[in-house]
PDB file of N, CA and C in Angstrom:
ATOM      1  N   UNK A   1     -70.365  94.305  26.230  1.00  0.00           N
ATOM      2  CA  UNK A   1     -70.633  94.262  24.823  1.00  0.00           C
ATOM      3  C   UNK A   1     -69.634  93.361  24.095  1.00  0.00           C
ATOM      4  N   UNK A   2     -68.287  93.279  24.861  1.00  0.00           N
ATOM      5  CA  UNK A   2     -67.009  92.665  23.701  1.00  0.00           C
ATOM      6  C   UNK A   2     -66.749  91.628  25.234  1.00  0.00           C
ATOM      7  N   UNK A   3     -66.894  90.307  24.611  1.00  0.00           N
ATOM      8  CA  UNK A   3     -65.777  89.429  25.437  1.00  0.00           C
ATOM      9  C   UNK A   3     -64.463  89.395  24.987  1.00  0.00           C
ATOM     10  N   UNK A   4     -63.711  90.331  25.460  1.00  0.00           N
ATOM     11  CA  UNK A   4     -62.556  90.714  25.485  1.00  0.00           C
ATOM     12  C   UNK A   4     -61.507  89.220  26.415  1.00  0.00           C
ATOM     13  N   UNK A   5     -60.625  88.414  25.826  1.00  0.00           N
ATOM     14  CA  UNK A   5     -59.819  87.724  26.342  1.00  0.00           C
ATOM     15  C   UNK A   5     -58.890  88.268  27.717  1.00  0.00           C
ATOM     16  N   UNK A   6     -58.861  87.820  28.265  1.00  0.00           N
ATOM     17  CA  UNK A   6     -57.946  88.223  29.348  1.00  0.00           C
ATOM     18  C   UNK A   6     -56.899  88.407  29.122  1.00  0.00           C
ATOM     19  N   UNK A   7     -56.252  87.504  28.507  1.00  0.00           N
ATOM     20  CA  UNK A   7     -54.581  88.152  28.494  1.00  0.00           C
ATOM     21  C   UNK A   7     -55.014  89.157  27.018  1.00  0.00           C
ATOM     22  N   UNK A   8     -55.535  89.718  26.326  1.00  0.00           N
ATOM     23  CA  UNK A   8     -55.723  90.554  25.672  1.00  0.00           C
ATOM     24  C   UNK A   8     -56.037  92.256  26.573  1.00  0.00           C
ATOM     25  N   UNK A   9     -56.813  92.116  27.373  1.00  0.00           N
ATOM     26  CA  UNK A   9     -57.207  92.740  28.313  1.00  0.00           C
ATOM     27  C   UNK A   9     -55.722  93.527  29.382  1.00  0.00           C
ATOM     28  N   UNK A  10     -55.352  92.154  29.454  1.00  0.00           N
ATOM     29  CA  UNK A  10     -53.908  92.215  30.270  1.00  0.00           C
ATOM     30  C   UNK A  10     -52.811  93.441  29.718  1.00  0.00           C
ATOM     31  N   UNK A  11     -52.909  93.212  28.634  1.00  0.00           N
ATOM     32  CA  UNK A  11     -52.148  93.600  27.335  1.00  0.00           C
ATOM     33  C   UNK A  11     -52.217  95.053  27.075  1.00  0.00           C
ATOM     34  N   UNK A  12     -53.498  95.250  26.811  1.00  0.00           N
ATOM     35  CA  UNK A  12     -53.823  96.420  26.636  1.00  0.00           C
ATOM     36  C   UNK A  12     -53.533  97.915  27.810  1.00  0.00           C
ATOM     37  N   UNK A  13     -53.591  97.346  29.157  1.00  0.00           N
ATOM     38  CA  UNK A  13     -53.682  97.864  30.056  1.00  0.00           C
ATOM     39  C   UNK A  13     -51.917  97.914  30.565  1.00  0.00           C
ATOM     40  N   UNK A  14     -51.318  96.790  30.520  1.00  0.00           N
ATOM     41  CA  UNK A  14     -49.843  97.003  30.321  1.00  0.00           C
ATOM     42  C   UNK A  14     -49.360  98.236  29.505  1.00  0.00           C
ATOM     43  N   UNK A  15     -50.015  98.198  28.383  1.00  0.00           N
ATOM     44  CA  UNK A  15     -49.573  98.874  27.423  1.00  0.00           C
ATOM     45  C   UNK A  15     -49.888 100.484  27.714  1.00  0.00           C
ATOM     46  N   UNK A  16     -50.973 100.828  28.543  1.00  0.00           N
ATOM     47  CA  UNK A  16     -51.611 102.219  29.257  1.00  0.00           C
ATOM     48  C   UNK A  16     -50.358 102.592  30.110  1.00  0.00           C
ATOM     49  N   UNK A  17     -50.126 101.363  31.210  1.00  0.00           N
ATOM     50  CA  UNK A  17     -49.490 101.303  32.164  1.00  0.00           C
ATOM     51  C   UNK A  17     -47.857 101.929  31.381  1.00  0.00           C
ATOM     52  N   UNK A  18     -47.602 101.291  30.853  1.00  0.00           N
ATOM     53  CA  UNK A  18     -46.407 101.568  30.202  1.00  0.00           C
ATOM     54  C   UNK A  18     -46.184 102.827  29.866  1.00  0.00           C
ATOM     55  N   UNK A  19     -46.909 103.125  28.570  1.00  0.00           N
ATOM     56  CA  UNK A  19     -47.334 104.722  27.725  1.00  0.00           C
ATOM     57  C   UNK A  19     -47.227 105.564  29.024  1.00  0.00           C
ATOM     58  N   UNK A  20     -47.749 105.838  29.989  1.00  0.00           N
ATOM     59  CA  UNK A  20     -47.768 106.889  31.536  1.00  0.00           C
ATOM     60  C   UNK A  20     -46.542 106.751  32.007  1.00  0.00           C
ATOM     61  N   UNK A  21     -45.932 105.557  31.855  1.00  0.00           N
ATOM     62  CA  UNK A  21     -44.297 106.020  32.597  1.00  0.00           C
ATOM     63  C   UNK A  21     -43.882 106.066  31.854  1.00  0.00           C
ATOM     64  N   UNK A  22     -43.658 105.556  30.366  1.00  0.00           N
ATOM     65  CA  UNK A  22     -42.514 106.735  29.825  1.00  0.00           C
ATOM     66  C   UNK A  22     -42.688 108.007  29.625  1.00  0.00           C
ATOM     67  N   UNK A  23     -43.968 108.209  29.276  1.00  0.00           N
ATOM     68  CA  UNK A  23     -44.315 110.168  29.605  1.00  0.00           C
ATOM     69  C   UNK A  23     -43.949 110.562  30.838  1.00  0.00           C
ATOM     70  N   UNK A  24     -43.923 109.869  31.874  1.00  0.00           N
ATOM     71  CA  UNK A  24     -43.549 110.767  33.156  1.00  0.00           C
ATOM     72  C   UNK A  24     -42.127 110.601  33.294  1.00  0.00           C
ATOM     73  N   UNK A  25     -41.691 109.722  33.041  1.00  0.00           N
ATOM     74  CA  UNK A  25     -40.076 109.479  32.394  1.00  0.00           C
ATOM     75  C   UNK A  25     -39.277 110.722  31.496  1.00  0.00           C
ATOM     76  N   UNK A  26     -39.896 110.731  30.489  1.00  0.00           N
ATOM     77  CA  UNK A  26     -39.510 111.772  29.615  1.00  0.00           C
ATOM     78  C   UNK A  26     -39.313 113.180  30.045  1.00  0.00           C
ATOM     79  N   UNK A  27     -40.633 113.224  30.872  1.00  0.00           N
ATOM     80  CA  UNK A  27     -40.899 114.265  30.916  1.00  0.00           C
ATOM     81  C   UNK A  27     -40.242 115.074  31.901  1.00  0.00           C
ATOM     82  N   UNK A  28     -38.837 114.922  32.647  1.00  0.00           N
ATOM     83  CA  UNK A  28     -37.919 115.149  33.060  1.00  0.00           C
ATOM     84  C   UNK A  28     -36.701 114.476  32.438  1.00  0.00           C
ATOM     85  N   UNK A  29     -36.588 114.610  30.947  1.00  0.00           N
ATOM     86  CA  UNK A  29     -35.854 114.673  30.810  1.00  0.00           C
ATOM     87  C   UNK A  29     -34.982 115.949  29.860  1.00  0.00           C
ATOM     88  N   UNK A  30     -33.421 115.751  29.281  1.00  0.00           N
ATOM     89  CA  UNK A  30     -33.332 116.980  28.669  1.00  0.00           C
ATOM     90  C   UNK A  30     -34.283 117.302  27.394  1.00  0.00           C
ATOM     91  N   UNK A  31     -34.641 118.367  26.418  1.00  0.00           N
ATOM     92  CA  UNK A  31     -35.157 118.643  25.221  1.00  0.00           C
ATOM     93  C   UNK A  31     -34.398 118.051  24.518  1.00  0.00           C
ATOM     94  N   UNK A  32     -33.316 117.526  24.186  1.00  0.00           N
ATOM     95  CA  UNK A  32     -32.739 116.964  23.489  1.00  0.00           C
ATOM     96  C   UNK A  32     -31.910 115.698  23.850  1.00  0.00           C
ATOM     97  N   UNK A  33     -31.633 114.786  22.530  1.00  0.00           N
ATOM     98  CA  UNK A  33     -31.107 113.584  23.379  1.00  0.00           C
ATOM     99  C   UNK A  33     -29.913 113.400  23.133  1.00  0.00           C
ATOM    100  N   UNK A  34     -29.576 114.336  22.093  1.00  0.00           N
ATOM    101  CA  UNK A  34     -27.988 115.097  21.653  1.00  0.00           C
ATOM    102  C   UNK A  34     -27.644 116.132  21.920  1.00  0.00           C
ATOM    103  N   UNK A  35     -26.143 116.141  22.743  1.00  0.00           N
ATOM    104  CA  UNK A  35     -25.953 118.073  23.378  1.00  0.00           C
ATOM    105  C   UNK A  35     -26.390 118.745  22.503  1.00  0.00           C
ATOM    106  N   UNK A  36     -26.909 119.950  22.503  1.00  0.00           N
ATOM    107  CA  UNK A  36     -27.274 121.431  21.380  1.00  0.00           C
ATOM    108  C   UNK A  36     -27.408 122.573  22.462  1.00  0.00           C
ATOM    109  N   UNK A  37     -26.739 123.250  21.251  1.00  0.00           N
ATOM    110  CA  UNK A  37     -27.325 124.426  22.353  1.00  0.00           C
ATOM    111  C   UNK A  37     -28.483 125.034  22.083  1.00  0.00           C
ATOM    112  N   UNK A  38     -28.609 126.101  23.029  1.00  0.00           N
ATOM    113  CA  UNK A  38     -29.985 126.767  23.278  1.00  0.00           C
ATOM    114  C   UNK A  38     -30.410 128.108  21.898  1.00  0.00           C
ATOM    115  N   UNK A  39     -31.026 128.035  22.363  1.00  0.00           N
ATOM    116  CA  UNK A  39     -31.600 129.169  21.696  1.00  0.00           C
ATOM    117  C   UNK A  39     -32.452 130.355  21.919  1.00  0.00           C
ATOM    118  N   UNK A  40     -32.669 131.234  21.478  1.00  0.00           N
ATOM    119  CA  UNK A  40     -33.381 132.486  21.518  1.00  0.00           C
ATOM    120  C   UNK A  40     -34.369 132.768  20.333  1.00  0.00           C
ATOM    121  N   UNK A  41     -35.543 133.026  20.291  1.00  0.00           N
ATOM    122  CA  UNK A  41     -36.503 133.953  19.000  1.00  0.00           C
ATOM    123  C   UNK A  41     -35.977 135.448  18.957  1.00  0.00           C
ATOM    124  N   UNK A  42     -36.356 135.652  18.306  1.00  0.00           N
ATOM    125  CA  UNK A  42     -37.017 137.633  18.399  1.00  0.00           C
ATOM    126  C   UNK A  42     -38.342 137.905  18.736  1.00  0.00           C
ATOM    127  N   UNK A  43     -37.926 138.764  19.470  1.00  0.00           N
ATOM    128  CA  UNK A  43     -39.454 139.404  20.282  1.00  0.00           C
ATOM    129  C   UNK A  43     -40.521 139.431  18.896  1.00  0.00           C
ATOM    130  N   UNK A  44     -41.482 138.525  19.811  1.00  0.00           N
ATOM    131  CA  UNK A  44     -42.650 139.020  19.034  1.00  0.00           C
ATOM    132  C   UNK A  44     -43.055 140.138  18.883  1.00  0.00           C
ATOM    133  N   UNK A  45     -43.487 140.558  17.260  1.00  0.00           N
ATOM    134  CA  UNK A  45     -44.399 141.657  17.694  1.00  0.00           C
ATOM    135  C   UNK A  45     -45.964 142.154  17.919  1.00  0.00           C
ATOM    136  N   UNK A  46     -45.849 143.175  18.922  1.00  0.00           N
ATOM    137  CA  UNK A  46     -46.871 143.478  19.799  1.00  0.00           C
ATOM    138  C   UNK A  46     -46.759 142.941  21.007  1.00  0.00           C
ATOM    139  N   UNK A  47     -45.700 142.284  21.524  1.00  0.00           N
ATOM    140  CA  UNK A  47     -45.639 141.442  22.633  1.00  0.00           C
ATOM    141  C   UNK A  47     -44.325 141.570  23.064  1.00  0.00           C
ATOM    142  N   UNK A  48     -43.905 141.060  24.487  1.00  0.00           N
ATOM    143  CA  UNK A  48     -42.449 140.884  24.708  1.00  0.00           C
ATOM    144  C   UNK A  48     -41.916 139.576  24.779  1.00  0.00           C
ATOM    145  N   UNK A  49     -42.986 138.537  24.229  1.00  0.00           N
ATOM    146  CA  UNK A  49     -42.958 137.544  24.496  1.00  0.00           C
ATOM    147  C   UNK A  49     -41.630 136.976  23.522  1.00  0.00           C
ATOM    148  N   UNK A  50     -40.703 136.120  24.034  1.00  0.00           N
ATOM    149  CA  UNK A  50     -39.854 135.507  23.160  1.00  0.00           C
ATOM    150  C   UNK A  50     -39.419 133.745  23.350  1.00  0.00           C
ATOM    151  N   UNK A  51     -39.466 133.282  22.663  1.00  0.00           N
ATOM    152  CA  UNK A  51     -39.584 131.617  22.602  1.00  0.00           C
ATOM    153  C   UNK A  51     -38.550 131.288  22.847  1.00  0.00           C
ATOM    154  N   UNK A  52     -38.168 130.221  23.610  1.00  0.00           N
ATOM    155  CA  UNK A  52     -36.211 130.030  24.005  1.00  0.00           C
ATOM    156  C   UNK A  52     -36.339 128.706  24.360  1.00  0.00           C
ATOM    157  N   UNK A  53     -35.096 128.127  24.198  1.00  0.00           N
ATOM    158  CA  UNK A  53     -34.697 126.726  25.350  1.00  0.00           C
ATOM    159  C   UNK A  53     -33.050 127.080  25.639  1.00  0.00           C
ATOM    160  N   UNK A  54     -32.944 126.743  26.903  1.00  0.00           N
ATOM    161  CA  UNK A  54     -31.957 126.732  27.470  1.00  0.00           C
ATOM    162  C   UNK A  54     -30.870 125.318  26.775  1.00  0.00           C
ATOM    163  N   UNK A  55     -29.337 125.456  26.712  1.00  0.00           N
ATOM    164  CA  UNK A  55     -28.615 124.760  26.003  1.00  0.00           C
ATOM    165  C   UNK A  55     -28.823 122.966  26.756  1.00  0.00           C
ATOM    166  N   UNK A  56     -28.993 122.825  25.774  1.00  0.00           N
ATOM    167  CA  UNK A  56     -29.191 121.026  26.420  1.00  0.00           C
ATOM    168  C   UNK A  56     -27.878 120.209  26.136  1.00  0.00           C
ATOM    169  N   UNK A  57     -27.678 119.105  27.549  1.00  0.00           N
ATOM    170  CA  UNK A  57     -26.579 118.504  27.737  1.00  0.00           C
ATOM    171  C   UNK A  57     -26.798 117.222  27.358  1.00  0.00           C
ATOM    172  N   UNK A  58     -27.980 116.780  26.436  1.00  0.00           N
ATOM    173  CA  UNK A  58     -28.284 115.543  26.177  1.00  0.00           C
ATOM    174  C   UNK A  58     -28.626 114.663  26.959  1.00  0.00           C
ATOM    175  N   UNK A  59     -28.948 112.887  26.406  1.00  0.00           N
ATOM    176  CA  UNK A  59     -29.033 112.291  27.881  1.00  0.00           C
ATOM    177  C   UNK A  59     -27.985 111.643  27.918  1.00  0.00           C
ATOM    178  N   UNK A  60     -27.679 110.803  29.344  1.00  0.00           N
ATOM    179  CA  UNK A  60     -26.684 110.164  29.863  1.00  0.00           C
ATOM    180  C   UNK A  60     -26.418 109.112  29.113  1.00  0.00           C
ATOM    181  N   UNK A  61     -26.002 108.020  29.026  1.00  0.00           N
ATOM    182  CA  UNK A  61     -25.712 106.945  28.643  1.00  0.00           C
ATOM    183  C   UNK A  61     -27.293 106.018  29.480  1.00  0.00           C
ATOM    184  N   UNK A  62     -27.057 105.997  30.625  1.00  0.00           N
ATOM    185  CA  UNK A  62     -28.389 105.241  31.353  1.00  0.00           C
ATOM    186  C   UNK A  62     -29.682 106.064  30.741  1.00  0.00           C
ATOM    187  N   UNK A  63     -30.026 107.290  30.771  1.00  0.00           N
ATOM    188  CA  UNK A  63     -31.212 107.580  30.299  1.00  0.00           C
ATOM    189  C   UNK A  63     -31.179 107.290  29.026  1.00  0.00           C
ATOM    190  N   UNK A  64     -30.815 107.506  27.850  1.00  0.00           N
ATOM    191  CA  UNK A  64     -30.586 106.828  26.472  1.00  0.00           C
ATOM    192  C   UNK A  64     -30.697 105.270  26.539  1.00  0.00           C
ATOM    193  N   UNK A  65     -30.279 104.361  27.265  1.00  0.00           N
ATOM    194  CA  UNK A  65     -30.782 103.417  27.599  1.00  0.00           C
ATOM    195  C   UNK A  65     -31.959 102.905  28.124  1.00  0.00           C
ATOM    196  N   UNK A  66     -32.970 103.802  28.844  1.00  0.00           N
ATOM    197  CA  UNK A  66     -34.244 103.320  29.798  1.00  0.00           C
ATOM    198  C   UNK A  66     -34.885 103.873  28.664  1.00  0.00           C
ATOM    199  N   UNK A  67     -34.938 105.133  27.972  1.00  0.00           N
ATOM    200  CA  UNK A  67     -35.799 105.624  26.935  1.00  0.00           C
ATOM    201  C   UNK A  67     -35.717 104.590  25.841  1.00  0.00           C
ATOM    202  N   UNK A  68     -34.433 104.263  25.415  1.00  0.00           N
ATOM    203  CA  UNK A  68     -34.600 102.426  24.321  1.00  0.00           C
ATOM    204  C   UNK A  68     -35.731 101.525  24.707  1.00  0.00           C
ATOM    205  N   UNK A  69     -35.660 101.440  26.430  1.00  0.00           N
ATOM    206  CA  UNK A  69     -36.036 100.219  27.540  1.00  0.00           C
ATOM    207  C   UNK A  69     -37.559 100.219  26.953  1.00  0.00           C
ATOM    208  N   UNK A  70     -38.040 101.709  27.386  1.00  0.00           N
ATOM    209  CA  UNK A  70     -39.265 101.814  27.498  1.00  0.00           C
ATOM    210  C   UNK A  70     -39.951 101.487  25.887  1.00  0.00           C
ATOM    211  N   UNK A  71     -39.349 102.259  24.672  1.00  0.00           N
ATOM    212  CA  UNK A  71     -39.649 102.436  23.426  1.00  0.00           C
ATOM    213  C   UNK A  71     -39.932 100.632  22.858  1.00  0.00           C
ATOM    214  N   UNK A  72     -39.125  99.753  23.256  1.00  0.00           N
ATOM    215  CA  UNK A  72     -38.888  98.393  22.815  1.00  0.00           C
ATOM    216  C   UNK A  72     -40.162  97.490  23.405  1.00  0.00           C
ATOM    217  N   UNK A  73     -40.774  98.050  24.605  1.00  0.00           N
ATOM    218  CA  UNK A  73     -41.647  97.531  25.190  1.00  0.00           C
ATOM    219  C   UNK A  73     -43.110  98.270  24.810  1.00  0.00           C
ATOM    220  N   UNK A  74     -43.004  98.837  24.553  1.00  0.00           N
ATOM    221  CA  UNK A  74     -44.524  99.882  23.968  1.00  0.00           C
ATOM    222  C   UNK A  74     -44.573  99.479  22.689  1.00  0.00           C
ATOM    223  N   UNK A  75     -43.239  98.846  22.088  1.00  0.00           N
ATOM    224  CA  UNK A  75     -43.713  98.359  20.339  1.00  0.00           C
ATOM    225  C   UNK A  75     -43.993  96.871  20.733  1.00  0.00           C
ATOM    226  N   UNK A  76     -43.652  95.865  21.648  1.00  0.00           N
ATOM    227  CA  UNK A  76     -44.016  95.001  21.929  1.00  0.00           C
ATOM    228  C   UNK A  76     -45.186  94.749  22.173  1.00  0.00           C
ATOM    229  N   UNK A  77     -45.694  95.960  23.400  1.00  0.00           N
ATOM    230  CA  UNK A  77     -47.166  95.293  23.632  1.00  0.00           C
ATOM    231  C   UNK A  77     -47.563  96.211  22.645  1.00  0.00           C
ATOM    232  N   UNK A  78     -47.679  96.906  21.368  1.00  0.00           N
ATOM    233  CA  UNK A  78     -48.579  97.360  20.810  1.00  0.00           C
ATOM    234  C   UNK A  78     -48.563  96.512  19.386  1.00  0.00           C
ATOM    235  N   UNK A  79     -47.856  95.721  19.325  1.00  0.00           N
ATOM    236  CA  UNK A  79     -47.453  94.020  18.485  1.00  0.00           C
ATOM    237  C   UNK A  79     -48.616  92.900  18.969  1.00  0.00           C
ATOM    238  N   UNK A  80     -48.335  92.958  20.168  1.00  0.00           N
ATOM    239  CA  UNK A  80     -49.546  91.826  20.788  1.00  0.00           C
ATOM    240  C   UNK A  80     -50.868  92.492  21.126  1.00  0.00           C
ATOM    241  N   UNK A  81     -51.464  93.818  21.133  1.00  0.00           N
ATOM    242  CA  UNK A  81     -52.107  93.838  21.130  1.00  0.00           C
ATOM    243  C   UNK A  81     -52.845  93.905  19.774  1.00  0.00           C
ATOM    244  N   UNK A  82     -52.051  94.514  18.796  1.00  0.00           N
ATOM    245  CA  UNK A  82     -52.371  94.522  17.854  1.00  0.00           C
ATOM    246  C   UNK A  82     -52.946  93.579  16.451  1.00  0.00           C
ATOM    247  N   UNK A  83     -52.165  92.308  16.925  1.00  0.00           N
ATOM    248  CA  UNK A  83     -52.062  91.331  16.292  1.00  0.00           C
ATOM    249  C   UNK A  83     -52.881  89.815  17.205  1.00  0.00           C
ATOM    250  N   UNK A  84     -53.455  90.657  17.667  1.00  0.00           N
ATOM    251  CA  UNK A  84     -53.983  89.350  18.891  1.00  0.00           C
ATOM    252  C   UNK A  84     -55.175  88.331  18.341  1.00  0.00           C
ATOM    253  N   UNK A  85     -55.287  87.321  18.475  1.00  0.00           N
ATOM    254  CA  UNK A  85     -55.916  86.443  17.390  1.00  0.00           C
ATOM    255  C   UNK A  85     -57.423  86.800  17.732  1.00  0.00           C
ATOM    256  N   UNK A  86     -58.104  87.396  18.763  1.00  0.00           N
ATOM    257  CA  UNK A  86     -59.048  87.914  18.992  1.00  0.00           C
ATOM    258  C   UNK A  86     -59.993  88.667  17.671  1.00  0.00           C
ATOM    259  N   UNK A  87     -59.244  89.330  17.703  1.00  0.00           N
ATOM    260  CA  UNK A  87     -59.372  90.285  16.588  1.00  0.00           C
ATOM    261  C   UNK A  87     -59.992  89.225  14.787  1.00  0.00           C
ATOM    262  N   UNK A  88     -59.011  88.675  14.914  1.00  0.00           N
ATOM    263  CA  UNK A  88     -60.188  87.899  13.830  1.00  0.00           C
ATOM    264  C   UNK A  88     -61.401  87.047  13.909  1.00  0.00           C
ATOM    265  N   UNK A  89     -61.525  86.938  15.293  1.00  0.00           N
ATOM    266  CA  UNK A  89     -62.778  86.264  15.447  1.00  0.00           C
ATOM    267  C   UNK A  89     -64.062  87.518  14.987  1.00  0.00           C
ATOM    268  N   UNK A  90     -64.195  87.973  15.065  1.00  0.00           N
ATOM    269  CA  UNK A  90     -65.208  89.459  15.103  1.00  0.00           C
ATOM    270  C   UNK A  90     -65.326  89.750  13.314  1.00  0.00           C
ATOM    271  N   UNK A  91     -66.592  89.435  13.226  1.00  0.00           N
ATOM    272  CA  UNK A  91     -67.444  89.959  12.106  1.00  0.00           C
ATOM    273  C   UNK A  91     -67.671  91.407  11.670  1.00  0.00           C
ATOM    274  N   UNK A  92     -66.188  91.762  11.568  1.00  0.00           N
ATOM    275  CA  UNK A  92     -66.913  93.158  11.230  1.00  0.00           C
ATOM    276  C   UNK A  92     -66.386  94.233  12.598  1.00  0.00           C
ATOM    277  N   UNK A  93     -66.691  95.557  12.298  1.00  0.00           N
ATOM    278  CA  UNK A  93     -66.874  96.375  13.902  1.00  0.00           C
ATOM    279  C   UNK A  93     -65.320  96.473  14.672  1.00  0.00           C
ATOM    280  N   UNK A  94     -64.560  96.138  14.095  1.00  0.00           N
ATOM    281  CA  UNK A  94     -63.130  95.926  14.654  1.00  0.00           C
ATOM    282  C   UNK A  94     -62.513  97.026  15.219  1.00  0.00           C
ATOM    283  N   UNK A  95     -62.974  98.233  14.241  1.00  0.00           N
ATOM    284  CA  UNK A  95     -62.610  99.850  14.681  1.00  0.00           C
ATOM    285  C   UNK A  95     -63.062  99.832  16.502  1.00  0.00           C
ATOM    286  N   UNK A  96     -64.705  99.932  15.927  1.00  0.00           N
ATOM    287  CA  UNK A  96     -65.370 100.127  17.506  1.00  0.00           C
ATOM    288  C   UNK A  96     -64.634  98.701  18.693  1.00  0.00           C
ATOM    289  N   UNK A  97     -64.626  97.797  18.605  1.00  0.00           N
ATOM    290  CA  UNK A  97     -64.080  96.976  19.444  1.00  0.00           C
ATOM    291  C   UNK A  97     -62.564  97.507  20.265  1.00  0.00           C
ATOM    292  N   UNK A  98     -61.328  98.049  19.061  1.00  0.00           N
ATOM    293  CA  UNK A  98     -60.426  98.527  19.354  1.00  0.00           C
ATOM    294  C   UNK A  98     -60.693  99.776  20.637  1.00  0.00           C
ATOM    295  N   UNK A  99     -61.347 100.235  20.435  1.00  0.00           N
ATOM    296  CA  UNK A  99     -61.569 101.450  20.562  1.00  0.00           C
ATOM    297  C   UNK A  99     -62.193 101.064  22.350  1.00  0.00           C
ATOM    298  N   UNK A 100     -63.346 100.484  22.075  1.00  0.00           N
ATOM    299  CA  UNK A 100     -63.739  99.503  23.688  1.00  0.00           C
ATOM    300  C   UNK A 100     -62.873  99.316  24.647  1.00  0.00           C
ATOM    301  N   UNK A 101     -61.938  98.456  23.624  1.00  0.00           N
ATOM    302  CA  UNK A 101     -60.917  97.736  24.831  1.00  0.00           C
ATOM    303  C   UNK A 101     -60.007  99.079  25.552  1.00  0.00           C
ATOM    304  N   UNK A 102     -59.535  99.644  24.144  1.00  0.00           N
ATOM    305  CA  UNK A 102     -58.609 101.363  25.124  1.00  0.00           C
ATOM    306  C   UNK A 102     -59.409 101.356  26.364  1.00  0.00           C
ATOM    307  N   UNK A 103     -60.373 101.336  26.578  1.00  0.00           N
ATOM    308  CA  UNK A 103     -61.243 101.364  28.176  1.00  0.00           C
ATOM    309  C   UNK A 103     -62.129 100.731  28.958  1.00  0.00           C
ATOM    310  N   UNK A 104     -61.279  99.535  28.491  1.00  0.00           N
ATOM    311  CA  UNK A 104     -62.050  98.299  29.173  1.00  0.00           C
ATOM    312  C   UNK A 104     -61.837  97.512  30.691  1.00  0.00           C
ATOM    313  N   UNK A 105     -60.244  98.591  30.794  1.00  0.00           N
ATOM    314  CA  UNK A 105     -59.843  98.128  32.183  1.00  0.00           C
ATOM    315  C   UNK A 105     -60.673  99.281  33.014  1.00  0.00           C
ATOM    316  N   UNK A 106     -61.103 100.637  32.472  1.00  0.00           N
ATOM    317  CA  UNK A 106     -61.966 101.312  33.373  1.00  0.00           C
ATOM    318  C   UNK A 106     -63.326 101.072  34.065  1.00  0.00           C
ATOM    319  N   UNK A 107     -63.460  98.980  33.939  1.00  0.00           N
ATOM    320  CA  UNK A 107     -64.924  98.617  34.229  1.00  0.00           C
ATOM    321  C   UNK A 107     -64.228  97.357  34.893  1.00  0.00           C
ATOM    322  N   UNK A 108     -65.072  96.785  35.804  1.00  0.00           N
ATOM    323  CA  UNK A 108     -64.652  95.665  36.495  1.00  0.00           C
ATOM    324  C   UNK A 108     -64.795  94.579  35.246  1.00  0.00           C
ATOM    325  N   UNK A 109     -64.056  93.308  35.689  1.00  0.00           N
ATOM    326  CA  UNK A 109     -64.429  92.341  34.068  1.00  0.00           C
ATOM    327  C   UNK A 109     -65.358  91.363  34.093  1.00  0.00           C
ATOM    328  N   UNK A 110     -66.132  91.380  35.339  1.00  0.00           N
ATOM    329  CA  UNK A 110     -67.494  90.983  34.854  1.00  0.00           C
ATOM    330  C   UNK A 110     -68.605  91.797  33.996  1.00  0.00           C
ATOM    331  N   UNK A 111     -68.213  92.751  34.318  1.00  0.00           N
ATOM    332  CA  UNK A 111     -69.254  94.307  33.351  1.00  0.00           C
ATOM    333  C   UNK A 111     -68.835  93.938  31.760  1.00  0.00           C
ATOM    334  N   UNK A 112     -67.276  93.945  31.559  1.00  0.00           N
ATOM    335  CA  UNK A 112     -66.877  93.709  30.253  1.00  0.00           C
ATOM    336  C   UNK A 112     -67.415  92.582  29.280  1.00  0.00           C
ATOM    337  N   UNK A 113     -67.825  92.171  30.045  1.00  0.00           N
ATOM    338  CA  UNK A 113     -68.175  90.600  29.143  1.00  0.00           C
ATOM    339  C   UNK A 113     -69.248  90.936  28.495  1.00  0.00           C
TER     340      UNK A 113
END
């Protein structure tokens, strides 16, 4: 439906690629990126359930650095994808096009065209 440019295409999918490792990145890392300590709720009531995090030691100097790494590159490609001269060629429909490309690497790129 969208002849989507290739290095636009490229771009977009970098940018997937990217977004998944810093979530899997993160996602071992501490709750906080400044020491704090932990905490405790009060028992809910009707329940024994109680909400907590254990005291966090912040991140390292290197993880505070790769989390920059990653953050600087996800505003990059979401700069070029965003701003990609593509985008003004198109009459209109720009929402739905955006929206295409988010899953345009899920089709071979002869289908895309």
């Amino acid at each position: 439906m969208y002849d989507f440019p290739e290095d636009l295409r490229d771009a977009q999918l970098a940018l997937h690629q990217t977004r998944a490792a810093y979530e899997q990145y993160a996602a071992g890392l501490p709750w906080s990126a400044e020491p704090l300590p932990g905490w405790e709720s009060e028992r809910q009531p009707y329940t024994s359930f109680r909400s907590g995090k254990a005291d966090s030691p912040g991140y390292t100097a290197e993880q505070a650095t790769e989390v920059a790494r990653y953050q600087a590159e996800l505003v990059r490609l979401s700069v070029e994808v965003s701003t990609h001269p593509y985008w003004a060629t198109l009459d209109g429909g720009v929402v739905a096009a955006r929206m295409a490309l988010k899953h345009a690497h899920e089709q071979p790129a002869d289908e895309a065209a």
